[in-house]
N, C-alpha and C. Protein backbone atom coordinates (compact mmCIF):
# COMPACT_ATOMS: atom_id res chain seq x y z
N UNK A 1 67.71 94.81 -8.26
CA UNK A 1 68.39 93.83 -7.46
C UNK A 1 69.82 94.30 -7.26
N UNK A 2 70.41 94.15 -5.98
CA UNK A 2 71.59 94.70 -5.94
C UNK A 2 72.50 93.67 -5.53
N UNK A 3 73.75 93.46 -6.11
CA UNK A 3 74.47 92.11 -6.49
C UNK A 3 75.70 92.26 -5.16
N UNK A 4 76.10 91.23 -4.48
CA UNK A 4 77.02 91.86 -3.19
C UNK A 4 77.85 90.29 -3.57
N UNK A 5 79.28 90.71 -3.31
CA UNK A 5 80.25 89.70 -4.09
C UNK A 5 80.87 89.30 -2.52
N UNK A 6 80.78 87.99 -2.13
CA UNK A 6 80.89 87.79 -0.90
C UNK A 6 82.46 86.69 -0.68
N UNK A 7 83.70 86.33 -0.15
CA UNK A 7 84.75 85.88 -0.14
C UNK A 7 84.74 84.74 1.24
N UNK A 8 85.04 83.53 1.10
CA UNK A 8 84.99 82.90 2.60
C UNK A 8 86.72 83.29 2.61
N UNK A 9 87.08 82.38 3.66
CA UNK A 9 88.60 81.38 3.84
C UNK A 9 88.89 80.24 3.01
N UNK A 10 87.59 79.76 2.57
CA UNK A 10 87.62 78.32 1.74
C UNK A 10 88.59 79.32 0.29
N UNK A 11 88.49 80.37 -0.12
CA UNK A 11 88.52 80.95 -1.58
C UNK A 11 89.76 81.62 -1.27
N UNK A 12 90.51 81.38 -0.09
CA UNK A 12 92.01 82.44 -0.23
C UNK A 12 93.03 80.80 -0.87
N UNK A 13 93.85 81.74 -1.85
CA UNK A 13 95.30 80.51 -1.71
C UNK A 13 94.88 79.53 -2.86
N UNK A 14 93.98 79.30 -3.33
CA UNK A 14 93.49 78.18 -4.18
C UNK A 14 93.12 78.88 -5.40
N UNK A 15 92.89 77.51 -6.44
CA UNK A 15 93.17 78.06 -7.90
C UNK A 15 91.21 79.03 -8.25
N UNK A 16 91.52 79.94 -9.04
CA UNK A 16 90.56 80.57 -9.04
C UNK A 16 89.63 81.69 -8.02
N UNK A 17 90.40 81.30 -6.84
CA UNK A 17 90.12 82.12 -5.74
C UNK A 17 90.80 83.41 -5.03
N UNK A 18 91.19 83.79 -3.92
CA UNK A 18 91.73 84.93 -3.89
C UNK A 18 93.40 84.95 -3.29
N UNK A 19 93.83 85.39 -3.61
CA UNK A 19 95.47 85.48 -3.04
C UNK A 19 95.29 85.89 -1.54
N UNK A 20 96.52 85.42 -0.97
CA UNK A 20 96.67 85.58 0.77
C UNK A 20 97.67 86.51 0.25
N UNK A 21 97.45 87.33 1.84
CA UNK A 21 98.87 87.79 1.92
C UNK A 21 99.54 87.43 3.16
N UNK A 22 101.19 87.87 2.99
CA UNK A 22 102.36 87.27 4.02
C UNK A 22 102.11 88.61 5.70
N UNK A 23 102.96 89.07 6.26
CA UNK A 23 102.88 89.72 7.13
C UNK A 23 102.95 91.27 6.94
N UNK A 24 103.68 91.11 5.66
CA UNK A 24 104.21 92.26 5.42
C UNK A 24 102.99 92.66 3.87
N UNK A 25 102.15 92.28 3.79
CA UNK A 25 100.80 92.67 2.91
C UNK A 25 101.35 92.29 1.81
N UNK A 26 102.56 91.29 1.22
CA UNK A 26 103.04 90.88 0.19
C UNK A 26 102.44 89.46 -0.34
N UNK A 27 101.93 89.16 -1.85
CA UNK A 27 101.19 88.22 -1.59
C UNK A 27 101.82 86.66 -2.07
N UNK A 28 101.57 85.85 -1.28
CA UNK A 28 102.41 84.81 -1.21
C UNK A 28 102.17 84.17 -2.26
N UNK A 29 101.21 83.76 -3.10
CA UNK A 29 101.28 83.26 -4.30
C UNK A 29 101.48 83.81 -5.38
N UNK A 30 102.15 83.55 -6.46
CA UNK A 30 103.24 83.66 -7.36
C UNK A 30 103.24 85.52 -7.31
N UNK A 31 104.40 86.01 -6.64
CA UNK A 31 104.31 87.11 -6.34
C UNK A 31 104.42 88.23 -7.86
N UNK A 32 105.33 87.44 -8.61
CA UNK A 32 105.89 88.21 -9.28
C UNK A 32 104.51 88.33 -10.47
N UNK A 33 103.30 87.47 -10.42
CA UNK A 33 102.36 87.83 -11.23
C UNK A 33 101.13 88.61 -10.33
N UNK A 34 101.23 89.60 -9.38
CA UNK A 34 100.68 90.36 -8.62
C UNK A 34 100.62 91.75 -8.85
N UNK A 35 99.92 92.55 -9.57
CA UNK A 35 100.40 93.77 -9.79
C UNK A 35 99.24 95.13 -9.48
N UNK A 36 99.38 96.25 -9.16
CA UNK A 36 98.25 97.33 -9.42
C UNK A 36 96.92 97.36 -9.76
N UNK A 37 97.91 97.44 -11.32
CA UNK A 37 96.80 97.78 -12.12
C UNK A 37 96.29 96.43 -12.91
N UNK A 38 94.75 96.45 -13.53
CA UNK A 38 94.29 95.46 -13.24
C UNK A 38 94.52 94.71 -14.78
N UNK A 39 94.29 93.57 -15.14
CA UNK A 39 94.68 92.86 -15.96
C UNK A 39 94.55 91.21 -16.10
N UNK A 40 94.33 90.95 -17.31
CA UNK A 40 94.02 89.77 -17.10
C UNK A 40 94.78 88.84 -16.95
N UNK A 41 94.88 87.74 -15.94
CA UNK A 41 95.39 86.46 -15.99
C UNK A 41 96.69 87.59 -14.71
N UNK A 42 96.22 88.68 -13.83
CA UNK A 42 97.35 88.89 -13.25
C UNK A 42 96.32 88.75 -11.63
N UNK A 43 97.09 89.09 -10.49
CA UNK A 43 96.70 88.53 -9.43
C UNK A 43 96.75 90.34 -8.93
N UNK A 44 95.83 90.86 -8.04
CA UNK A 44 95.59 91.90 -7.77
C UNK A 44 96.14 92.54 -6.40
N UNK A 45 96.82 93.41 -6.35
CA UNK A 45 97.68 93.86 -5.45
C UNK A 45 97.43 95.21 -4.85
N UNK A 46 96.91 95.62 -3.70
CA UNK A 46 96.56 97.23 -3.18
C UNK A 46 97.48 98.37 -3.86
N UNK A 47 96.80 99.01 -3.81
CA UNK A 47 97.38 100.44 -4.30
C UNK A 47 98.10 100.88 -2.66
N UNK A 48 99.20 101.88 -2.73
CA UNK A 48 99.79 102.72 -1.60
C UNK A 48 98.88 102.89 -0.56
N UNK A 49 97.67 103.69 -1.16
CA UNK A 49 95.97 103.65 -0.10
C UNK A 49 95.73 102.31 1.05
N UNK A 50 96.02 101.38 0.31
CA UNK A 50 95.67 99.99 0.90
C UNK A 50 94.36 99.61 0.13
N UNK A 51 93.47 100.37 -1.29
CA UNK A 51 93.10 99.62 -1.95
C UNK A 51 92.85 98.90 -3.27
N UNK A 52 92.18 98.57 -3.71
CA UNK A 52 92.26 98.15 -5.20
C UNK A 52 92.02 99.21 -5.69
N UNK A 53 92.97 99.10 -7.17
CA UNK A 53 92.39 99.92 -8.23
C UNK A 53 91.20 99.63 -8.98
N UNK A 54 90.33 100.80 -9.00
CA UNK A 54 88.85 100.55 -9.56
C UNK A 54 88.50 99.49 -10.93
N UNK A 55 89.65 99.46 -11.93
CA UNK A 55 89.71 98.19 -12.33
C UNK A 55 89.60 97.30 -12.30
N UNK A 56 89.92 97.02 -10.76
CA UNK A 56 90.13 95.70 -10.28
C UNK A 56 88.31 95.36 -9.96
N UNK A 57 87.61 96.37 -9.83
CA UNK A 57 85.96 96.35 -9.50
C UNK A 57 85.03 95.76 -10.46
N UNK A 58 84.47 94.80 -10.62
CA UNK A 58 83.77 94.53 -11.69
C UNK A 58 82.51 95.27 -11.75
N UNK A 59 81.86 96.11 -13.50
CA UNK A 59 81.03 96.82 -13.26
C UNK A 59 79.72 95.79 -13.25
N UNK A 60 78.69 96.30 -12.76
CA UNK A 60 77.31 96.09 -12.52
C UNK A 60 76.28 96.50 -13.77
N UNK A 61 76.08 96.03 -14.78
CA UNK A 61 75.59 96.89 -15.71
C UNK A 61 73.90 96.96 -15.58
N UNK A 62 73.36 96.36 -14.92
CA UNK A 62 72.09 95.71 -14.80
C UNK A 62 71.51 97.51 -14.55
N UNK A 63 72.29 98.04 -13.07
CA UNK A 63 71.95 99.12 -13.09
C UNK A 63 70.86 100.25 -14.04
N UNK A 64 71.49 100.24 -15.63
CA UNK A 64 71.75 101.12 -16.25
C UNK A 64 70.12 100.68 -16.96
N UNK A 65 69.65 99.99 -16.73
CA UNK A 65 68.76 99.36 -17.62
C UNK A 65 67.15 100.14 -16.42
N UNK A 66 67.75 100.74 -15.38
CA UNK A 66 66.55 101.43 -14.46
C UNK A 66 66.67 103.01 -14.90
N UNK A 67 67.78 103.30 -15.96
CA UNK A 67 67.90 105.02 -15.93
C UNK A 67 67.20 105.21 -17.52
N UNK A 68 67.42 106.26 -18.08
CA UNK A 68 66.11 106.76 -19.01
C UNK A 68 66.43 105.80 -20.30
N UNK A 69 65.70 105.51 -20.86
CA UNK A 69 65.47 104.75 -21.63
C UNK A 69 65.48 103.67 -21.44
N UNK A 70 66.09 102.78 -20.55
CA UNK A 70 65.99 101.37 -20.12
C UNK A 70 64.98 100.68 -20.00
N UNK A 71 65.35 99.36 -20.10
CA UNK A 71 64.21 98.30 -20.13
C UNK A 71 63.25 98.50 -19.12
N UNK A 72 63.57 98.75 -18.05
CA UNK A 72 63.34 98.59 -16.63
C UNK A 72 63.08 99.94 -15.88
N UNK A 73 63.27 101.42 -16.72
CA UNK A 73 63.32 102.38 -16.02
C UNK A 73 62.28 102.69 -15.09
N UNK A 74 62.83 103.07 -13.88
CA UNK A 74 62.26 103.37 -12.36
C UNK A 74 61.32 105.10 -12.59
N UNK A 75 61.82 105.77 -12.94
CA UNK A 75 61.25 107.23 -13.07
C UNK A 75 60.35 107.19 -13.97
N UNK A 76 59.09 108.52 -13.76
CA UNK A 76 58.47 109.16 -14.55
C UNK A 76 58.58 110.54 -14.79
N UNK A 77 58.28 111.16 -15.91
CA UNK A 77 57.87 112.78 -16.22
C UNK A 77 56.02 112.41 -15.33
N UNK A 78 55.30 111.76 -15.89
CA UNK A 78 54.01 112.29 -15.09
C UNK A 78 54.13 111.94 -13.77
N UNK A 79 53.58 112.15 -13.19
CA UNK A 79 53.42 112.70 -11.37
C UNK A 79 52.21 111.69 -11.10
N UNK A 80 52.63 111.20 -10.26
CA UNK A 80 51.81 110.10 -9.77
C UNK A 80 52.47 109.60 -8.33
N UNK A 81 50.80 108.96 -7.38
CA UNK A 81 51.23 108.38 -6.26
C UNK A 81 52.47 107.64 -6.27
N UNK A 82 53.76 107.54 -5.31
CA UNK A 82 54.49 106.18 -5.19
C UNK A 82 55.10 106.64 -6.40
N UNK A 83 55.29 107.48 -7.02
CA UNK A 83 56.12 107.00 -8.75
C UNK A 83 57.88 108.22 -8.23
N UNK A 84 58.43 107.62 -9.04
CA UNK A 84 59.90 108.59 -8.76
C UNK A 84 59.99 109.43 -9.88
N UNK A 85 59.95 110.63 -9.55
CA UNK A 85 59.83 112.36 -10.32
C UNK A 85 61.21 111.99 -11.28
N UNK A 86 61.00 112.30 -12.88
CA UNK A 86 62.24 112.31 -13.67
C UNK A 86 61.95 113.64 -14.30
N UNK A 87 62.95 114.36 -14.50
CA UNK A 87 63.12 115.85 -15.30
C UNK A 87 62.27 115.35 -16.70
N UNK A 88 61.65 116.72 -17.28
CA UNK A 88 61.34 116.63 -18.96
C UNK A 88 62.79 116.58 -19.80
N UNK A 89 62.26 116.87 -20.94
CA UNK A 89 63.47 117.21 -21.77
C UNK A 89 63.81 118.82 -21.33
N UNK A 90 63.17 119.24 -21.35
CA UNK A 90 64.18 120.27 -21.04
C UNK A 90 64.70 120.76 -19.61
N UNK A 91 64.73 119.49 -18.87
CA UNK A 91 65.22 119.76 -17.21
C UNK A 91 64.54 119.84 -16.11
N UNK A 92 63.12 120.08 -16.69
CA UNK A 92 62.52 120.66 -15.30
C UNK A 92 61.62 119.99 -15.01
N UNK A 93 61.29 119.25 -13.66
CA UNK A 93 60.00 118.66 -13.19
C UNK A 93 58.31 119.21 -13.63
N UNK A 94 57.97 118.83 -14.26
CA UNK A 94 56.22 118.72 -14.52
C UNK A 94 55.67 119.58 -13.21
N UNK A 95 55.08 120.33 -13.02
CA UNK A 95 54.38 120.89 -12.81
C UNK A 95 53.90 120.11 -11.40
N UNK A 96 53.11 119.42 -11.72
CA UNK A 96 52.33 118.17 -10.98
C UNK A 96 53.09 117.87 -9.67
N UNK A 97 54.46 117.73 -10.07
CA UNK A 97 55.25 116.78 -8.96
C UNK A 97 55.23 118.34 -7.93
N UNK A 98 55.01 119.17 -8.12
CA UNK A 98 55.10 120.17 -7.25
C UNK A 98 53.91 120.23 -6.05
N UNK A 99 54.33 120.64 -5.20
CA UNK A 99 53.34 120.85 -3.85
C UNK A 99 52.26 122.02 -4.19
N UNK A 100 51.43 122.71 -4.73
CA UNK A 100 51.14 123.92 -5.30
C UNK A 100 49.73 123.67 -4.33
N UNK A 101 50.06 124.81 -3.89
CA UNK A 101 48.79 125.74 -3.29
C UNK A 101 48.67 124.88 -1.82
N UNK A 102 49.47 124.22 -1.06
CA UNK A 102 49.67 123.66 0.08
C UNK A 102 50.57 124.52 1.08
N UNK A 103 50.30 124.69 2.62
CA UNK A 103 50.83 124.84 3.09
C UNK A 103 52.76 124.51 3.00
N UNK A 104 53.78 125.23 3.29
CA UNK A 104 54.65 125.29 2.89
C UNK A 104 55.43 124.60 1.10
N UNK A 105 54.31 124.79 0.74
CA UNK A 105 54.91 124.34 -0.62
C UNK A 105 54.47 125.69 -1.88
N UNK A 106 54.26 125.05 -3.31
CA UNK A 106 54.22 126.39 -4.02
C UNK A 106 53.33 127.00 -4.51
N UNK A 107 53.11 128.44 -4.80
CA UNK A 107 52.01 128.93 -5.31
C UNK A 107 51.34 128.31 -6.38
N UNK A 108 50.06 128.01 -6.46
CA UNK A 108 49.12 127.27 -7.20
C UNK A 108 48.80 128.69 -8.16
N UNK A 109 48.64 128.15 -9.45
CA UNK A 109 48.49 129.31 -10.97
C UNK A 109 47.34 128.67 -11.33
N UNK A 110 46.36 129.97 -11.91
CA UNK A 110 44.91 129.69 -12.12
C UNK A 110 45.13 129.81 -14.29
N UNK A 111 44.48 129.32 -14.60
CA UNK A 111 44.36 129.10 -16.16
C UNK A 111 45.36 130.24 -17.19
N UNK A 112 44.97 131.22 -16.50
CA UNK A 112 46.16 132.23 -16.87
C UNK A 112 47.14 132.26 -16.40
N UNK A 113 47.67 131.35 -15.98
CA UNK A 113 48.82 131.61 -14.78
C UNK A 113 49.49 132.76 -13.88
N UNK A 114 48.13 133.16 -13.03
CA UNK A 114 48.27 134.09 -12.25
C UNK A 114 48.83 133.35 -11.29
N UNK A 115 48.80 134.19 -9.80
CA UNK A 115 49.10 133.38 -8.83
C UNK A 115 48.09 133.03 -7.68
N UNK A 116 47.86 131.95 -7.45
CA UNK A 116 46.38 132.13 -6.62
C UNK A 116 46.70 131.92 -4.94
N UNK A 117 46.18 132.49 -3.92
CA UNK A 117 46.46 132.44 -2.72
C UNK A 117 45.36 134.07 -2.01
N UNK A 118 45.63 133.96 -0.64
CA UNK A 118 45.00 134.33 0.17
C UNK A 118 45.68 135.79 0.62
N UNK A 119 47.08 135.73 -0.16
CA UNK A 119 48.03 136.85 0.70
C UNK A 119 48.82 136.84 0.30
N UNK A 120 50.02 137.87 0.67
CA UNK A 120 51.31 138.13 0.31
C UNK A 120 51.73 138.55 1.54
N UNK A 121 53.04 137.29 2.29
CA UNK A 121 53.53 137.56 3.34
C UNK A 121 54.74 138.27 3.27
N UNK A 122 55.37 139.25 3.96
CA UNK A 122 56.89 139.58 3.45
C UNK A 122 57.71 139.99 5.20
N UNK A 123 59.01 138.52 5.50
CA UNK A 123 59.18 138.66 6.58
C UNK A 123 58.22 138.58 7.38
N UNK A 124 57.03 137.68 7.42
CA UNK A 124 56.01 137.04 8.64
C UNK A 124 54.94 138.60 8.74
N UNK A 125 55.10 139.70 7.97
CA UNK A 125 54.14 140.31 8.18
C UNK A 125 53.05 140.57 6.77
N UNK A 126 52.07 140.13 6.68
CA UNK A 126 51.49 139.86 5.49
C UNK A 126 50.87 141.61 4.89
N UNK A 127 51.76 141.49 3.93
CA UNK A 127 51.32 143.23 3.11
C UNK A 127 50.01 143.40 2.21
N UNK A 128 49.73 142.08 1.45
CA UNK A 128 48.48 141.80 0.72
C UNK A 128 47.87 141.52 1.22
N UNK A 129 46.10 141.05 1.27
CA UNK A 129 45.25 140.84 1.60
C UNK A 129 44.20 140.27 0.17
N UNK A 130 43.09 139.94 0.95
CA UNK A 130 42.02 139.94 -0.16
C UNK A 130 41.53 141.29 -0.38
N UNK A 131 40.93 141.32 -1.22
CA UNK A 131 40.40 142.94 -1.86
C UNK A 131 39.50 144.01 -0.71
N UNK A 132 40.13 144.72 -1.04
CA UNK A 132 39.29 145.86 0.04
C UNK A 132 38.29 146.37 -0.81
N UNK A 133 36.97 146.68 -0.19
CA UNK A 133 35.81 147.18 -0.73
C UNK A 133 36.01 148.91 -1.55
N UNK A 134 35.08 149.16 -2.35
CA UNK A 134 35.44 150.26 -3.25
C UNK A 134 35.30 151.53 -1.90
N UNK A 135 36.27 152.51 -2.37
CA UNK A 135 36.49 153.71 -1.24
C UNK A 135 36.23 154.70 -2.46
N UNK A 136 35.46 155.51 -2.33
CA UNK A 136 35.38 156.38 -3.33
C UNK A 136 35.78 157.58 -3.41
N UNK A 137 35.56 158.31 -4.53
CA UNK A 137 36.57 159.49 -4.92
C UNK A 137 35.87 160.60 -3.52
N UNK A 138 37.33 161.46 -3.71
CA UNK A 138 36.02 162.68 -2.29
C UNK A 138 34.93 163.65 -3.36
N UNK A 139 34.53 163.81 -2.66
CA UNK A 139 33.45 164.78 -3.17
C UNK A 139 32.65 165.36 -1.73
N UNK A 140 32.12 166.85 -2.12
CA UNK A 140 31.56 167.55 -1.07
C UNK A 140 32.30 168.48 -0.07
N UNK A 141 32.22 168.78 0.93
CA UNK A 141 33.01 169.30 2.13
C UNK A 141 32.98 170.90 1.72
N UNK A 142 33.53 171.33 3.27
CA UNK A 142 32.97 173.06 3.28
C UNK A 142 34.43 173.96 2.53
N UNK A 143 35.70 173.05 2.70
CA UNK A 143 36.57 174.00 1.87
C UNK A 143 36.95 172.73 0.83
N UNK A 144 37.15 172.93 0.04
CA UNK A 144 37.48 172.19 -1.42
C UNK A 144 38.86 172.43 -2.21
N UNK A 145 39.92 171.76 -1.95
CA UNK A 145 41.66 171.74 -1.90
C UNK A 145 41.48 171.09 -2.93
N UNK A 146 41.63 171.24 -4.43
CA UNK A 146 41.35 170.44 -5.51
C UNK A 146 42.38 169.84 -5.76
N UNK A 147 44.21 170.36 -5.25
CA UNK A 147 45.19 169.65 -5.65
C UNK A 147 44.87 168.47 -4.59
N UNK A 148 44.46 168.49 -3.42
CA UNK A 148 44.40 167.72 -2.56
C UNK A 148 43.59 166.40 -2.76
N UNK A 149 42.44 166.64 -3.15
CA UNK A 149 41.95 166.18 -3.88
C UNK A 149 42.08 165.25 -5.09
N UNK A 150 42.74 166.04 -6.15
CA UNK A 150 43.62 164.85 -7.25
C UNK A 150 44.67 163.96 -6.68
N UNK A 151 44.97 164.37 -5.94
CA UNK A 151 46.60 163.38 -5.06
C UNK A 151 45.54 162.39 -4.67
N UNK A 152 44.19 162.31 -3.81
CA UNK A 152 43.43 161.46 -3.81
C UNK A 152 43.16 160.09 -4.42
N UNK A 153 42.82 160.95 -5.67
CA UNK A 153 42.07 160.26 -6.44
C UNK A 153 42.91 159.21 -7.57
N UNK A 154 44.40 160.02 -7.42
CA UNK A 154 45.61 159.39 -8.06
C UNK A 154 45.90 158.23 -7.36
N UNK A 155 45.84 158.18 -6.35
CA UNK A 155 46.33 157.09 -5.22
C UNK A 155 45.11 156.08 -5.26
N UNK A 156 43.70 156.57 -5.28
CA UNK A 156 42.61 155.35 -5.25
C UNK A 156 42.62 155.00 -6.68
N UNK A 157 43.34 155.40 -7.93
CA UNK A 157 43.60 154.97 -9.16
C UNK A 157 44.12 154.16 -8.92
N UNK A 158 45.32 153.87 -8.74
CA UNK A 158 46.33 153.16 -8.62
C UNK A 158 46.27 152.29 -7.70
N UNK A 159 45.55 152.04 -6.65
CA UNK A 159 45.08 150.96 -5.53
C UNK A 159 43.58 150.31 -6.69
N UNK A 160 42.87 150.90 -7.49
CA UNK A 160 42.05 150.19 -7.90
C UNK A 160 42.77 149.07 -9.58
N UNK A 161 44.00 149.74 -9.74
CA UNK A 161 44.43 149.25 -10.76
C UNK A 161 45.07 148.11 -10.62
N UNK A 162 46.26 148.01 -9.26
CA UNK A 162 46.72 146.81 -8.82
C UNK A 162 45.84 145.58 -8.11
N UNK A 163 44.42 146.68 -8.00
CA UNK A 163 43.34 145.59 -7.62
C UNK A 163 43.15 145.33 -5.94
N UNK A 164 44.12 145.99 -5.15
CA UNK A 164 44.23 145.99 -4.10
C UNK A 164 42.38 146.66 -3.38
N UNK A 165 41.95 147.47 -4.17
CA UNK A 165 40.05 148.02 -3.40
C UNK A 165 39.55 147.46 -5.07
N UNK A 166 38.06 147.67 -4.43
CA UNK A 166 37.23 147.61 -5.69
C UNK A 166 37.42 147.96 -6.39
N UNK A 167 36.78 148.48 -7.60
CA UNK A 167 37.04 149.66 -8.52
C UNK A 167 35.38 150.56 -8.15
């Protein structure tokens, strides 16, 4: 509930109500008990700014009773429809409250917490793919370049290790 402190004309000038002021922003009832800063039993007077000092503000405490631990608190750590996302203890949103594995939102992690998806885009041109079928070592042919050959077979190592072809 949010509390709004509302003033007529009936409440200027009268006992308990709010001070007028003259032309010159000076306030006509008992001037000399009019001051800054705020205080009790004194009558409240603008700052240079033209406003009250925050003193002069009465606090709202009701507030405090919607933030963590409160009677009333508004947030959760679990993730749920309609519910308002609150940090864990150690800062960071649950998992859950995250968009994962949705269009523009975040990569979805499989039990091991790999990363699961379709691709790897970099700058709108996608470098990963799903797995390419096994390409196998050379073998055969009429002249036989064996360094040529191992450079081969080094490279389909290493494409079968990052998983990029079969094995």
């Amino acid at each position: 509930m949010a509390w709004k402190l509302v003033w007529t004309e009936d409440d200027a000038g009268v006992p308990d109500g709010l001070a007028t002021l003259d032309g010159a922003a000076k306030v006509l009832q008992d001037p000399a008990n009019a001051q800054e800063a705020a205080a009790a039993g004194k009558i409240p007077i603008a700052m240079p700014s033209g406003k009250l000092a925050p003193a002069w503000i009465p606090t709202v405490p009701h507030a405090t009773t919607h933030q963590h631990g409160g009677a009333d608190e508004v947030a959760t750590a679990a993730p749920g429809a309609d519910a308002i996302p609150k940090a864990l203890g150690d800062g960071r949103l649950a998992v859950g409250w995250l968009p994962a594995g949705e269009p523009n939102g975040v990569a979805a992690l499989d039990g091991s917490k790999f990363v699961l998806g379709s691709g790897l885009v970099v700058d709108g041109n996608q470098v990963v793919g799903d797995r390419a079928g096994a390409i196998a070592d050379p073998a055969g042919g009429m002249v036989i370049d064996g360094m040529c050959r191992a450079a081969v077979i080094q490279i389909l190592n290493a494409l079968r290790g990052h998983g990029l072809i079969a094995p």
